[in-house]
C-alpha atoms as a PDB file:
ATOM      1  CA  UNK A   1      59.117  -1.767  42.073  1.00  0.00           C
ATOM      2  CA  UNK A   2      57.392  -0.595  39.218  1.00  0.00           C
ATOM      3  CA  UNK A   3      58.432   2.321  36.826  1.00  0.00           C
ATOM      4  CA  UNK A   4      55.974   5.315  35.868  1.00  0.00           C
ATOM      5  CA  UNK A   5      55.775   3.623  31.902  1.00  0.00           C
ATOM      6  CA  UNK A   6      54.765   0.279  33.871  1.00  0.00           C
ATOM      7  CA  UNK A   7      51.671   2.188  35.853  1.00  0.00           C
ATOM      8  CA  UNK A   8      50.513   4.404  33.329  1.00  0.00           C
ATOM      9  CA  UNK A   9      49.972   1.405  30.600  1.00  0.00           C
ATOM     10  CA  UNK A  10      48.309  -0.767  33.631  1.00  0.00           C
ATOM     11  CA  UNK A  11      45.612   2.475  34.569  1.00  0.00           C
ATOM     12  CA  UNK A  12      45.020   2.476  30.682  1.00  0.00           C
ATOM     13  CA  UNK A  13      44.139  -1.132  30.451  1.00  0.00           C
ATOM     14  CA  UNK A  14      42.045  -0.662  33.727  1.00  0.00           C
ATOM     15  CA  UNK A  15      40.058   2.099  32.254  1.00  0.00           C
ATOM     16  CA  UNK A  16      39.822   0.238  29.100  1.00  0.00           C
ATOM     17  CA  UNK A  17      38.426  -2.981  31.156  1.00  0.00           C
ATOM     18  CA  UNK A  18      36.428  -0.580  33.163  1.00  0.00           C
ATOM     19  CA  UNK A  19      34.029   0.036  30.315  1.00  0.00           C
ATOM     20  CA  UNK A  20      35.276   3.525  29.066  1.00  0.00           C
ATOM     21  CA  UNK A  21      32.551   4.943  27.321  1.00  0.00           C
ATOM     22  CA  UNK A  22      28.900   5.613  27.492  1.00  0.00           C
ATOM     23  CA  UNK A  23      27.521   5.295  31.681  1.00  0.00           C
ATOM     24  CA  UNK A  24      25.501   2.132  32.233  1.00  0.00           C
ATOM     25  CA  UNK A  25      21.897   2.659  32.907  1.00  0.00           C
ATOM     26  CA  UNK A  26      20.088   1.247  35.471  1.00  0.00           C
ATOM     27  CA  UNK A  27      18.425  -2.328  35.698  1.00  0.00           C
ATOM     28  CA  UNK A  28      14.682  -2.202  34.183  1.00  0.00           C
ATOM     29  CA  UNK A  29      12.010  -2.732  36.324  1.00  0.00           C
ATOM     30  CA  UNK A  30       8.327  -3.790  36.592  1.00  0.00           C
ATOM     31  CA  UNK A  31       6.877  -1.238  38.742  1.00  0.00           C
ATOM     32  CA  UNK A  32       4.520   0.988  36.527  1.00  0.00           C
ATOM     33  CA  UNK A  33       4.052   4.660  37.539  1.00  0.00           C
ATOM     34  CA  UNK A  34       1.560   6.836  34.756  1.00  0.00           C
ATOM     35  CA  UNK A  35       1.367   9.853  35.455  1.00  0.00           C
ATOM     36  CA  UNK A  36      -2.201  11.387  36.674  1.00  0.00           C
ATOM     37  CA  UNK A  37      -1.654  14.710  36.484  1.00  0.00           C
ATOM     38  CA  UNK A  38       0.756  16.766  33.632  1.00  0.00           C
ATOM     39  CA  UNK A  39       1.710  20.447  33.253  1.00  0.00           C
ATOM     40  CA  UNK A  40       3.736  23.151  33.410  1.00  0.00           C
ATOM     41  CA  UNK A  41       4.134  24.952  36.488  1.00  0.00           C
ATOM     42  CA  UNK A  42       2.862  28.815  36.037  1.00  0.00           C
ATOM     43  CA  UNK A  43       3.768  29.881  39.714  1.00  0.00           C
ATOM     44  CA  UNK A  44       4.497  28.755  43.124  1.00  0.00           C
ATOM     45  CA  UNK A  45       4.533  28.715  46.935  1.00  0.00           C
ATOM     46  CA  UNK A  46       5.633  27.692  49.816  1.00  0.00           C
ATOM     47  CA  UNK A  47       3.614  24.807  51.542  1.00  0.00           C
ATOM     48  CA  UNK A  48       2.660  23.716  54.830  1.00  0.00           C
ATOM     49  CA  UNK A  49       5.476  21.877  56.536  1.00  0.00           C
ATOM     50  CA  UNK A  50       8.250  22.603  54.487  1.00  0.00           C
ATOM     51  CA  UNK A  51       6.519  21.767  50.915  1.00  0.00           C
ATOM     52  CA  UNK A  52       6.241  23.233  48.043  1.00  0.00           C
ATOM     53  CA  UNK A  53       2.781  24.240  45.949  1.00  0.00           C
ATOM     54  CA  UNK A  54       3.282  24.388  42.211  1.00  0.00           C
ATOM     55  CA  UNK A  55       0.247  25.417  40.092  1.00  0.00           C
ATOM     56  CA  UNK A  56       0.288  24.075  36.920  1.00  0.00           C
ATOM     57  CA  UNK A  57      -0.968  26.419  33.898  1.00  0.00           C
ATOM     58  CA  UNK A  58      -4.407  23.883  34.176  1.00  0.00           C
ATOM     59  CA  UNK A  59      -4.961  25.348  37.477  1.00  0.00           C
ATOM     60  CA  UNK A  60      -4.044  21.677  39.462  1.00  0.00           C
ATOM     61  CA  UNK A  61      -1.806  22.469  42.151  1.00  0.00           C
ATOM     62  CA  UNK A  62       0.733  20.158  42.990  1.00  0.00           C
ATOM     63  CA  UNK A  63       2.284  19.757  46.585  1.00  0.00           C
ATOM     64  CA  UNK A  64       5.975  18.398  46.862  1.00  0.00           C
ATOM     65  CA  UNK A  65       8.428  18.225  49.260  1.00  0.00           C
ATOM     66  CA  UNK A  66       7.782  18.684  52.907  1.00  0.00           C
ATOM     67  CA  UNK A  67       7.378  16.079  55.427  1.00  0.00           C
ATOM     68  CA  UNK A  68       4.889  12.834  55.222  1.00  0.00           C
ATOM     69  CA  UNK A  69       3.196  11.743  58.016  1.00  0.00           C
ATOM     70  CA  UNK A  70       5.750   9.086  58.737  1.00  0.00           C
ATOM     71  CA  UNK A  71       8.409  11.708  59.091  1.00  0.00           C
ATOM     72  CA  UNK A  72      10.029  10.885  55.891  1.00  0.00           C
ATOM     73  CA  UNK A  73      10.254  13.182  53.387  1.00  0.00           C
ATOM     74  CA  UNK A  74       7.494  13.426  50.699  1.00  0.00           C
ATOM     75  CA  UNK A  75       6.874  12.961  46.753  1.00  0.00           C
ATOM     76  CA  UNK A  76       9.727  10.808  45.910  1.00  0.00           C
ATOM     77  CA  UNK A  77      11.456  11.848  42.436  1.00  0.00           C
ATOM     78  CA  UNK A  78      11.423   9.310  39.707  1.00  0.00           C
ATOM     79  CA  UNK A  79      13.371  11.304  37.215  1.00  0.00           C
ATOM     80  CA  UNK A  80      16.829  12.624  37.753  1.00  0.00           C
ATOM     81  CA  UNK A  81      16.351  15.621  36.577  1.00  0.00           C
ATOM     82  CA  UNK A  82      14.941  18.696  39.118  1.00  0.00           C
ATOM     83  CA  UNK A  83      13.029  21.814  39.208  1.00  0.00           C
ATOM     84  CA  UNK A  84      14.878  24.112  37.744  1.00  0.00           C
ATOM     85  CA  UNK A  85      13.886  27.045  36.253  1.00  0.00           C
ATOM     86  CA  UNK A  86      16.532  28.508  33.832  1.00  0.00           C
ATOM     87  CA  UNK A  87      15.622  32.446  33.881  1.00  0.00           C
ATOM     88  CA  UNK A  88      13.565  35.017  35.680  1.00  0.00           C
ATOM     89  CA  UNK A  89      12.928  32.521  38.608  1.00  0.00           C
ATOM     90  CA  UNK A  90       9.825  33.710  40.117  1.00  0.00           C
ATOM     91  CA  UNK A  91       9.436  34.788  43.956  1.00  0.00           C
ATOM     92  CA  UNK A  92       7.032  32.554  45.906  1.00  0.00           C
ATOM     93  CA  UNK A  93       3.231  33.354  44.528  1.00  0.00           C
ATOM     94  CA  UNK A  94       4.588  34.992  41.481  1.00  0.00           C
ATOM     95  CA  UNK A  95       3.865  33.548  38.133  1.00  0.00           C
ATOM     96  CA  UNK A  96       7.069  32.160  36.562  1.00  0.00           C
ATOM     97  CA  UNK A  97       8.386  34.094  33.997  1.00  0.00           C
ATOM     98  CA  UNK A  98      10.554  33.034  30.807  1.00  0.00           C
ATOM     99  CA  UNK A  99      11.130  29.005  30.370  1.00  0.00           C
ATOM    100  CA  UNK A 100       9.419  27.081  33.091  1.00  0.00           C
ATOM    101  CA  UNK A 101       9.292  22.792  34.375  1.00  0.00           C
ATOM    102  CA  UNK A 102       7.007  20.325  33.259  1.00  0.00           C
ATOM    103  CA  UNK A 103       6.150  17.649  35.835  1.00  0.00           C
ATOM    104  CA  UNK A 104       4.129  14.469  35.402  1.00  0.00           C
ATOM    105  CA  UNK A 105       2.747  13.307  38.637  1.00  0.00           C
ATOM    106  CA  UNK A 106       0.860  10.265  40.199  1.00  0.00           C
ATOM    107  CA  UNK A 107       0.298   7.908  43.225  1.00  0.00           C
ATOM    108  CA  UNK A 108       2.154   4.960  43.132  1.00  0.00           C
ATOM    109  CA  UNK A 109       1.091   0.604  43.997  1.00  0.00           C
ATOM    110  CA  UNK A 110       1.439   2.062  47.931  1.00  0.00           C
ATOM    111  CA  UNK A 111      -0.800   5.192  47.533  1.00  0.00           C
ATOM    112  CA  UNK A 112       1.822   7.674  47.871  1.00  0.00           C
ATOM    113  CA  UNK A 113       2.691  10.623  45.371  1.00  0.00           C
ATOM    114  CA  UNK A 114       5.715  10.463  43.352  1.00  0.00           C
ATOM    115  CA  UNK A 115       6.701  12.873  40.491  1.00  0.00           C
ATOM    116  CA  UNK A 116       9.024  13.520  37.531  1.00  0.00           C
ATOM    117  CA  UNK A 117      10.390  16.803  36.426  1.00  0.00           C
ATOM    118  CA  UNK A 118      11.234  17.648  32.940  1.00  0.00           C
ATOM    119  CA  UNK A 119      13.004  21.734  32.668  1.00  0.00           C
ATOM    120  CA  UNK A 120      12.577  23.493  29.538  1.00  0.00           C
ATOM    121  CA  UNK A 121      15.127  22.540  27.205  1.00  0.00           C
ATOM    122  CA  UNK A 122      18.499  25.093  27.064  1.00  0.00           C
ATOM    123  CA  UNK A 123      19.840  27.161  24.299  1.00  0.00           C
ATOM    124  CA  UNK A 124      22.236  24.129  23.182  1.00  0.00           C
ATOM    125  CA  UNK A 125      19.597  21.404  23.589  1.00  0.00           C
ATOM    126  CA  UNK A 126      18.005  19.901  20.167  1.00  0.00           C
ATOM    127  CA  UNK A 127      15.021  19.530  22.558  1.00  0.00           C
ATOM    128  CA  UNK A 128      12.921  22.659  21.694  1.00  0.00           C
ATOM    129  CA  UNK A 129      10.697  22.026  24.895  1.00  0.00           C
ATOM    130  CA  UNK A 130      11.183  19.946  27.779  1.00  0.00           C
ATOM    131  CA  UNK A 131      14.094  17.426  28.622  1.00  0.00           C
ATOM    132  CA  UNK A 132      14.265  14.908  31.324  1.00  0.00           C
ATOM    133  CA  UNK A 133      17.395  12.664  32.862  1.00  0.00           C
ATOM    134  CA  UNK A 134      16.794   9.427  33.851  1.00  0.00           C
ATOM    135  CA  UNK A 135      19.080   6.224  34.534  1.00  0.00           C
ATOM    136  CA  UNK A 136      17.944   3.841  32.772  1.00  0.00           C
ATOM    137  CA  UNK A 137      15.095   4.228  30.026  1.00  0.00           C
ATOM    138  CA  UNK A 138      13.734   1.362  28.194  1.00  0.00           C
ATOM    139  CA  UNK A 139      12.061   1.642  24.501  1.00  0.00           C
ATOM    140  CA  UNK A 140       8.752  -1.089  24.956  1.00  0.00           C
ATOM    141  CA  UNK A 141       7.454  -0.074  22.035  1.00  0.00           C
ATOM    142  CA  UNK A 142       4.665   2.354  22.109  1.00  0.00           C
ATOM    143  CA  UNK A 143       6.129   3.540  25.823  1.00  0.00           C
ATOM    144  CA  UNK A 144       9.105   4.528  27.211  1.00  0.00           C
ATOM    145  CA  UNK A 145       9.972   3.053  30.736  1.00  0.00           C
ATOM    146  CA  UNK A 146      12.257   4.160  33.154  1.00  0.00           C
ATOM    147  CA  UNK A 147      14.173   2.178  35.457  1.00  0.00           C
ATOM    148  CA  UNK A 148      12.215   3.762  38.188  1.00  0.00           C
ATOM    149  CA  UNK A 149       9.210   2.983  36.971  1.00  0.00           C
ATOM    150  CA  UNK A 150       7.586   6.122  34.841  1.00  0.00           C
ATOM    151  CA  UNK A 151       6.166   5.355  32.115  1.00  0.00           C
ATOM    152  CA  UNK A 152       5.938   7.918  29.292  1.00  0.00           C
ATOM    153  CA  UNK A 153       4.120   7.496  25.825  1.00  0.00           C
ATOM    154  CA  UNK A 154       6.012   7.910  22.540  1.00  0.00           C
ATOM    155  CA  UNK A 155       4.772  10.375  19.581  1.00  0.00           C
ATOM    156  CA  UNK A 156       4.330   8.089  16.613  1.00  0.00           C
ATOM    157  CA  UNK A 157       7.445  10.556  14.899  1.00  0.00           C
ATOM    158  CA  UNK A 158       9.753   9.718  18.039  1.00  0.00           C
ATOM    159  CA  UNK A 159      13.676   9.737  17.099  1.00  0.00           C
ATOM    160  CA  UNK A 160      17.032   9.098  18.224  1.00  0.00           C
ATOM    161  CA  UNK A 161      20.353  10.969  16.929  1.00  0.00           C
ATOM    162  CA  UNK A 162      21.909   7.507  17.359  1.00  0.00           C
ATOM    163  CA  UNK A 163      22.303   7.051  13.648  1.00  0.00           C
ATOM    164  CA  UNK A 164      24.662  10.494  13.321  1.00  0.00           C
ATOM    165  CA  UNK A 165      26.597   9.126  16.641  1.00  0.00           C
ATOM    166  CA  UNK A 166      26.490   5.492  16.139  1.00  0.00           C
ATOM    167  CA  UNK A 167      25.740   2.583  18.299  1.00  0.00           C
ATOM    168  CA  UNK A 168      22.723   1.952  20.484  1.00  0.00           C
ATOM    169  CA  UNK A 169      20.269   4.668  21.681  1.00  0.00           C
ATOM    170  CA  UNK A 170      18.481   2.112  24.171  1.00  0.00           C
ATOM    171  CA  UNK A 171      18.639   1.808  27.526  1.00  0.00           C
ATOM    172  CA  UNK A 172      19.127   6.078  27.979  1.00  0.00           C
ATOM    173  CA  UNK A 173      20.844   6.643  30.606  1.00  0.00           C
ATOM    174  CA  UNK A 174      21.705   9.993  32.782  1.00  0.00           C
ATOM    175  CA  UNK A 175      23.859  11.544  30.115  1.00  0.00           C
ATOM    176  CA  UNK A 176      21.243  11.199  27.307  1.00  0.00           C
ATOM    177  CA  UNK A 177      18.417  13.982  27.179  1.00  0.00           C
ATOM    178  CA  UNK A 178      14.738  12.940  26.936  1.00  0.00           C
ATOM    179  CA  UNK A 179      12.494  15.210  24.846  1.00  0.00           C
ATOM    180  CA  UNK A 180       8.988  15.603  25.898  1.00  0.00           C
ATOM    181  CA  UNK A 181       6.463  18.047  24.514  1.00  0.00           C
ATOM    182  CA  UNK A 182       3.846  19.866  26.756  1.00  0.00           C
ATOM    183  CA  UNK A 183       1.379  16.448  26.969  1.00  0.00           C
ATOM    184  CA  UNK A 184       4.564  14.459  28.483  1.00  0.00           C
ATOM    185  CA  UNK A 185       4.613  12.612  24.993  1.00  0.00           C
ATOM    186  CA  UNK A 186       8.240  12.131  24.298  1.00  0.00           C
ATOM    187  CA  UNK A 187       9.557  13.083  20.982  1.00  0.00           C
ATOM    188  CA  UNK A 188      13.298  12.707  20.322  1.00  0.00           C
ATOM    189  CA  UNK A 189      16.271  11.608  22.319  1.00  0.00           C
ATOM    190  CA  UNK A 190      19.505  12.998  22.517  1.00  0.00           C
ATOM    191  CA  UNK A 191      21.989  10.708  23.417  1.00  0.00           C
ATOM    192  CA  UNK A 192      25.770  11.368  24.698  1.00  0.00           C
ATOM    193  CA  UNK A 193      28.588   9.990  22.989  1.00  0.00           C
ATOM    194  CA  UNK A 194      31.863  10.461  24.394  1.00  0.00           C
ATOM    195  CA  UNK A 195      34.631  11.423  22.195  1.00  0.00           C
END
């Protein structure tokens, strides 16, 4: 019915409907998680029932994972990006060795811990220190908030690369890097532009 010029120009004009381009983020939202405790994790272990104890270079230990009472699993993840450490991963009650994770940790409106996770920055990063994923970041000023609900200050020298790329820097969304120095303050974001 159709010929193979036909189809390809009607997928191009789909794609170009479709929003080709930078991802959409996700919707904000009014939940407000600060984080209570903020570090970067020197060592860890494993935990009772399937958790994981990280002890942050403070000395707080932090318990993720596992099971919760309810049978769900534990410490919900309000950033998309995960532990990870990028060299010399250390055996369980070893002290990590090389670049390490900072997480930013709290309870949230129901009581229950929740926590982000922000890997050292790689070789290719602008970052410098930490950088964190999330769908959906909203500037509010003074604070960053994520769609999930984080909130995260902002150093009063905060940046985008957005002028060098063009367009808008805000909402961030999975593809754009968060900077964050060792106090979870962020300091620059690096945002994705397709070419």
């Amino acid at each position: 019915m159709f010929g193979k010029r036909v189809v390809a120009v009607l997928i191009g004009a789909a794609v170009l409907l479709s929003g080709c381009g930078r991802p959409a983020a996700a919707s904000p939202t009014d939940v407000v998680l600060k984080p209570e405790i903020i570090g970067v994790i020197v060592s860890w272990e494993y935990g009772p029932q399937g958790g994981t104890l990280y002890t942050l270079e403070s000395g707080d230990v932090v318990r993720l994972g596992g099971l919760a009472e309810d049978g769900f699993a534990a410490t919900p993840r309000v950033s998309e990006s995960h532990i990870s450490f990028a060299y010399n991963q250390a055996s369980p009650g070893q002290d990590v060795s090389g670049p390490s994770v900072l997480i930013l940790a709290g309870h949230g409106p129901d009581g229950k811990l929740w926590y982000a996770a922000a890997p050292a920055a790689g070789s290719g990063s602008r970052c410098g220190l930490y950088e964190m994923r999330g769908a959906g970041i909203y500037d509010e000023g003074s604070v960053l908030h994520f769609s999930t609900g984080l909130i995260v200050p902002k150093a009063s020298g905060f940046s985008t690369d957005v002028a060098s790329s063009g367009g808008e820097a805000f909402p961030l969304n999975s593809a754009d890097r968060l900077c964050l120095d060792a106090t979870g303050t962020a300091i620059y974001a690096e945002i994705w532009y397709p070419y």
